[in-house]
Protein backbone atom coordinates (compact mmCIF):
# COMPACT_ATOMS: atom_id res chain seq x y z
CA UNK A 1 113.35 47.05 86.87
CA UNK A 2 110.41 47.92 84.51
CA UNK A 3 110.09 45.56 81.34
CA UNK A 4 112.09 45.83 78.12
CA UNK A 5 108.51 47.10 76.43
CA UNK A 6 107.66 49.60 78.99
CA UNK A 7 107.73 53.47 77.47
CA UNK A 8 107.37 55.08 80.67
CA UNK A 9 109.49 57.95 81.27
CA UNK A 10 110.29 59.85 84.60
CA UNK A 11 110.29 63.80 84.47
CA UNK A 12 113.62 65.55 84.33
CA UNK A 13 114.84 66.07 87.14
CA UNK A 14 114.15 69.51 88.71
CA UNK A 15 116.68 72.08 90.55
CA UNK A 16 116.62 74.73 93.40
CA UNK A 17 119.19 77.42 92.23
CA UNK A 18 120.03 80.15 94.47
CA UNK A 19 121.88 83.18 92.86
CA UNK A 20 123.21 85.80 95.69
CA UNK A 21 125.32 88.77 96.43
CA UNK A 22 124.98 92.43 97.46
CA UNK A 23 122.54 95.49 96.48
CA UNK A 24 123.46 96.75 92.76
CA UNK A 25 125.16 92.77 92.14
CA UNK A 26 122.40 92.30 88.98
CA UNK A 27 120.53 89.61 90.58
CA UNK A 28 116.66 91.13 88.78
CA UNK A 29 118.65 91.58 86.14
CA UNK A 30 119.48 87.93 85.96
CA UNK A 31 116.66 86.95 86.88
CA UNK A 32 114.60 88.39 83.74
CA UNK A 33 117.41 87.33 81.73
CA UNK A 34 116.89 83.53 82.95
CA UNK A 35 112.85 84.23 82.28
CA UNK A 36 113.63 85.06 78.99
CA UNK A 37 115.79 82.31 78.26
CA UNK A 38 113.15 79.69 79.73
CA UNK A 39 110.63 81.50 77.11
CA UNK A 40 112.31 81.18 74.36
CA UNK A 41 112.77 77.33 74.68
CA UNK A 42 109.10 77.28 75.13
CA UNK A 43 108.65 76.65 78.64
CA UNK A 44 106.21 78.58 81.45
CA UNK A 45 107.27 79.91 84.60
CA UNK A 46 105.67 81.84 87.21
CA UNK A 47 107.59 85.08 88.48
CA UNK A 48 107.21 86.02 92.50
CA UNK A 49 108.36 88.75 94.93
CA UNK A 50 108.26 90.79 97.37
CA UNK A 51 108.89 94.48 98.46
CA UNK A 52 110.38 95.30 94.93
CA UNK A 53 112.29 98.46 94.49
CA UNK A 54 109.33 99.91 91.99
CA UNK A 55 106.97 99.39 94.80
CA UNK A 56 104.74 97.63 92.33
CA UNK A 57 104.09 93.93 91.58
CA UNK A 58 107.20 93.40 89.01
CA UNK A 59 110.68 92.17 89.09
CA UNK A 60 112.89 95.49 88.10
CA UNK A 61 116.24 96.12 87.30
CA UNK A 62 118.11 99.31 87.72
CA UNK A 63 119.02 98.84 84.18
CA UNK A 64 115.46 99.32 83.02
CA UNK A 65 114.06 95.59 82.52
CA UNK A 66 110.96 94.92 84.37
CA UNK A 67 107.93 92.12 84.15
CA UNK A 68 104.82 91.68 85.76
CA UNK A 69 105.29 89.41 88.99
CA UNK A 70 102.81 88.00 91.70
CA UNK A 71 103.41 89.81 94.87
CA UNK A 72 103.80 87.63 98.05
CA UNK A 73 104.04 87.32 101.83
CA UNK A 74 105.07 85.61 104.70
CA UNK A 75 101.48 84.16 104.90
CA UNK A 76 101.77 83.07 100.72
CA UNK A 77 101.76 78.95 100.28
CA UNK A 78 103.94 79.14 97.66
CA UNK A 79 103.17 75.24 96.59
CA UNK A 80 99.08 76.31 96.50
CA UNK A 81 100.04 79.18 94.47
CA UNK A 82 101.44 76.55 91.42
CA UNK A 83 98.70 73.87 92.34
CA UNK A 84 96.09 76.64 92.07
CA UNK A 85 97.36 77.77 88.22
CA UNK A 86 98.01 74.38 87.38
CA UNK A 87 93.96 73.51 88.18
CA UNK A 88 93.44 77.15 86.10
CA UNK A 89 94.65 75.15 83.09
CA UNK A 90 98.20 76.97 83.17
CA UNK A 91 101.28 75.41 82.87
CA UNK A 92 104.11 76.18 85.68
CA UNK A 93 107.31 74.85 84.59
CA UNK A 94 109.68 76.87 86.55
CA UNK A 95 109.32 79.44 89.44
CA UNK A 96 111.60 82.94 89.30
CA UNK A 97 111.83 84.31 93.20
CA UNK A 98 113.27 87.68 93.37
CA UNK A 99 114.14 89.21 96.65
CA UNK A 100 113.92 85.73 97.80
CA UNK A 101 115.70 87.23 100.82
CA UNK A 102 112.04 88.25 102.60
CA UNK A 103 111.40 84.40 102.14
CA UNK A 104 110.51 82.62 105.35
CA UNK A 105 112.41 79.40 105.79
CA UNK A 106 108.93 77.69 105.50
CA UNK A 107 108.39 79.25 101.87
CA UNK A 108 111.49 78.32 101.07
CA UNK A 109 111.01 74.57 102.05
CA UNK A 110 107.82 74.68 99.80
CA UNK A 111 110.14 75.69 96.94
CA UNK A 112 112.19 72.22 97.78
CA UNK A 113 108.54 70.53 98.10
CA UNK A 114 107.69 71.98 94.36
CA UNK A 115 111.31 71.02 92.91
CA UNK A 116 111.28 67.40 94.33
CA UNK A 117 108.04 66.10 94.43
CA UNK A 118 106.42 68.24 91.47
CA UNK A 119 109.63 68.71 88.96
CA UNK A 120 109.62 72.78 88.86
CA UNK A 121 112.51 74.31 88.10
CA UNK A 122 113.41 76.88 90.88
CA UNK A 123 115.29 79.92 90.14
CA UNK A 124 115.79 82.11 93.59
CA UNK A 125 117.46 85.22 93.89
CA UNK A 126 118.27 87.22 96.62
CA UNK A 127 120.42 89.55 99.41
CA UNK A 128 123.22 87.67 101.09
CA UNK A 129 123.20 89.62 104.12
CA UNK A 130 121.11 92.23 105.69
CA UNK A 131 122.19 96.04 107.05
CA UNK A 132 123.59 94.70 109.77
CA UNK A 133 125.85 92.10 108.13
CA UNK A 134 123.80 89.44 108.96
CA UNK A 135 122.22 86.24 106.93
CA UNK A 136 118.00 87.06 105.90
CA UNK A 137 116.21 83.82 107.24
CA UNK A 138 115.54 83.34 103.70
CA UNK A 139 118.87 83.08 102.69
CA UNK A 140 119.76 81.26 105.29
CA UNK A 141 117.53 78.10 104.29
CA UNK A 142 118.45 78.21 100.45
CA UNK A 143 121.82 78.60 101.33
CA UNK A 144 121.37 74.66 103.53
CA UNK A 145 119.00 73.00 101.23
CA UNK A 146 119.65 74.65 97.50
CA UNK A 147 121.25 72.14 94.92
CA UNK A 148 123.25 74.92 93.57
CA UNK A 149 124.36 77.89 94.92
CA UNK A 150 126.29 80.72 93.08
CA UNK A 151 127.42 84.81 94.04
CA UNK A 152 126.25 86.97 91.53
CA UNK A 153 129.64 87.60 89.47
CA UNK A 154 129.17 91.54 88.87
CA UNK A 155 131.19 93.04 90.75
CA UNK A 156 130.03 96.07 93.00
CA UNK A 157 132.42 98.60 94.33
CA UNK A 158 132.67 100.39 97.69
CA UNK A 159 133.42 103.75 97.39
CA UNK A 160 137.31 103.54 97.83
CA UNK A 161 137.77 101.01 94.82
CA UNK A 162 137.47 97.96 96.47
CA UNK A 163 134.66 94.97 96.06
CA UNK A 164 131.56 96.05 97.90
CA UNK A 165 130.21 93.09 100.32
CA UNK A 166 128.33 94.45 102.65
CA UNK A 167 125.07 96.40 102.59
CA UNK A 168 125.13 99.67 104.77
CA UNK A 169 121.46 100.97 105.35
CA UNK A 170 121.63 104.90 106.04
CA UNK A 171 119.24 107.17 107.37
CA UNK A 172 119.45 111.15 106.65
CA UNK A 173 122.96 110.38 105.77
CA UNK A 174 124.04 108.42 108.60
CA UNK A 175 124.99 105.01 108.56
CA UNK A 176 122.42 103.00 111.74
CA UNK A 177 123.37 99.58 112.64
CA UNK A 178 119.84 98.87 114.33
CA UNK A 179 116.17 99.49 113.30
CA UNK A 180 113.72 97.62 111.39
CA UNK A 181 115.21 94.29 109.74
CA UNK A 182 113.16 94.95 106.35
CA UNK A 183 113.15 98.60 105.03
CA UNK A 184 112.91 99.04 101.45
CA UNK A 185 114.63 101.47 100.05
CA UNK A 186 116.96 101.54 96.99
CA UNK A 187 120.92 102.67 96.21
CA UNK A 188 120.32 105.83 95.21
CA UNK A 189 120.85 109.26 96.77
CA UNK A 190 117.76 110.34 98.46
CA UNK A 191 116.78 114.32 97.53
CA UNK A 192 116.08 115.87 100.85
CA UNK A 193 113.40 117.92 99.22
CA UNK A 194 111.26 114.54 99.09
CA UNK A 195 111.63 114.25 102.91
CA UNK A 196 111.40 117.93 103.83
CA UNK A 197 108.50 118.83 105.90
CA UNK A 198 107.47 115.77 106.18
CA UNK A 199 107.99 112.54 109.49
CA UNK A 200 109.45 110.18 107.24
CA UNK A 201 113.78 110.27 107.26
CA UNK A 202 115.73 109.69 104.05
CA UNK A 203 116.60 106.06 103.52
CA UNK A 204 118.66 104.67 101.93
CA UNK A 205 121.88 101.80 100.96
CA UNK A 206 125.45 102.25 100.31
CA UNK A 207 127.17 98.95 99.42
CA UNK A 208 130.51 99.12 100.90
CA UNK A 209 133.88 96.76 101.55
CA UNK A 210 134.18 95.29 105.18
CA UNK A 211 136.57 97.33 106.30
CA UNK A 212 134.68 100.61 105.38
CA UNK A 213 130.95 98.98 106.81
CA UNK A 214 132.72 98.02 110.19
CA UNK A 215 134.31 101.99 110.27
CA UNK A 216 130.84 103.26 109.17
CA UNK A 217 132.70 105.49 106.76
CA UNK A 218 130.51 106.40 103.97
CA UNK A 219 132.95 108.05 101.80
CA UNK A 220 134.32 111.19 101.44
CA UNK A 221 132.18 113.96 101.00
CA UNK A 222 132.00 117.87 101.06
CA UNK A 223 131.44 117.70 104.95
CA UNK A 224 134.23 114.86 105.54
CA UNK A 225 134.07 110.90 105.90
CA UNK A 226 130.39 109.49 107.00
CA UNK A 227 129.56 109.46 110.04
CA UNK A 228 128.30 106.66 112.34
CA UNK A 229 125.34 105.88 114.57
CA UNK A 230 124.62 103.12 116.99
CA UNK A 231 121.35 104.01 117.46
């Protein structure tokens, strides 16, 4: 027990909060809202990700929000990157990680490393599962070691009306179940006219319910349901 004179005080306790759900859920959108609130009390964070939808170094919404974001990668110490602002004379109070999905489960301990032994906030946000209904490594670890963990509460709809769960990835309109693990591509309709001529197919997501994603059906269109491929 320290003496009855000593002033000491321990730092706040810091958290690791992981925020999840399916494409078009508002997780960038939260996650600029929660920079903004941190701002305004004063405080300085540092924003990260990886493979955003602008292809650019930001965190963006599909609502229109953006901010300028460090861009990382599977070879990024996440701690050094704090350490290495903090000896720049900047102050890192808490750390925004969109698409904290692409996350290895390494960079994901370093976030526990910087909320336990350094006191930064952690704010992580990310894709539950991946195209083929499956956890992303990175959300994997947050979801064992976070101190909180919450679904996005926005609700996304599959096409028939019900709550969309499930990312479907689909590739010159045809829903794959294989490929690539990381792809990025975005939720909207791909023109063909931006893939004709070219080698590159048309990708792109379609959030759907579980019973539509394990059908493959797409949704009803001018040419009938969506079709599926295995390959």
């Amino acid at each position: 027990m320290p003496a009855s004179g000593d002033r000491r005080r321990h730092p706040a306790p810091a958290h690791l909060r992981f925020f999840h759900g399916p494409m078009d859920c508002g997780k960038s959108t939260l996650a600029l809202q929660v920079d903004h609130n941190q701002r305004r009390q004063g405080r300085h964070g540092l924003l990260v990700t990886q493979g955003d939808r602008s292809s650019a170094p930001q965190i963006s919404s599909r609502v229109g929000l953006s901010r300028d974001a460090v861009e990382v990668d599977a070879a990024t110490d996440l701690r050094l990157l704090v350490r290495n602002r903090w000896a720049d004379g900047h102050r890192v109070d808490y750390l925004i990680a969109d698409e904290a999905q692409f996350l290895t489960a390494v960079q994901v301990d370093q976030l526990a490393d910087l909320v336990d032994d350094w006191h930064v906030d952690v704010y992580a946000f990310g894709l539950t599962t991946d195209f083929r209904a499956h956890l992303f490594p990175g959300t994997q670890r947050l979801l064992e070691v976070a101190d909180d963990v919450q679904r996005v509460q926005v609700e996304v709809l599959c096409w028939c009306g019900l709550p969309g769960l499930l990312n479907a990835r689909v590739v010159d309109g045809v829903m794959v179940r294989s490929g690539e693990t990381v792809v990025v591509a975005d939720t909207a309709a791909v023109d063909p006219a931006d893939t004709e001529g070219g080698s590159s197919p048309a990708v792109r997501y379609q959030v759907l319910c579980r019973r539509h994603y394990v059908r493959g059906e797409l949704g009803p269109t001018t040419a009938g349901p969506g079709q599926l491929s295995l390959s």
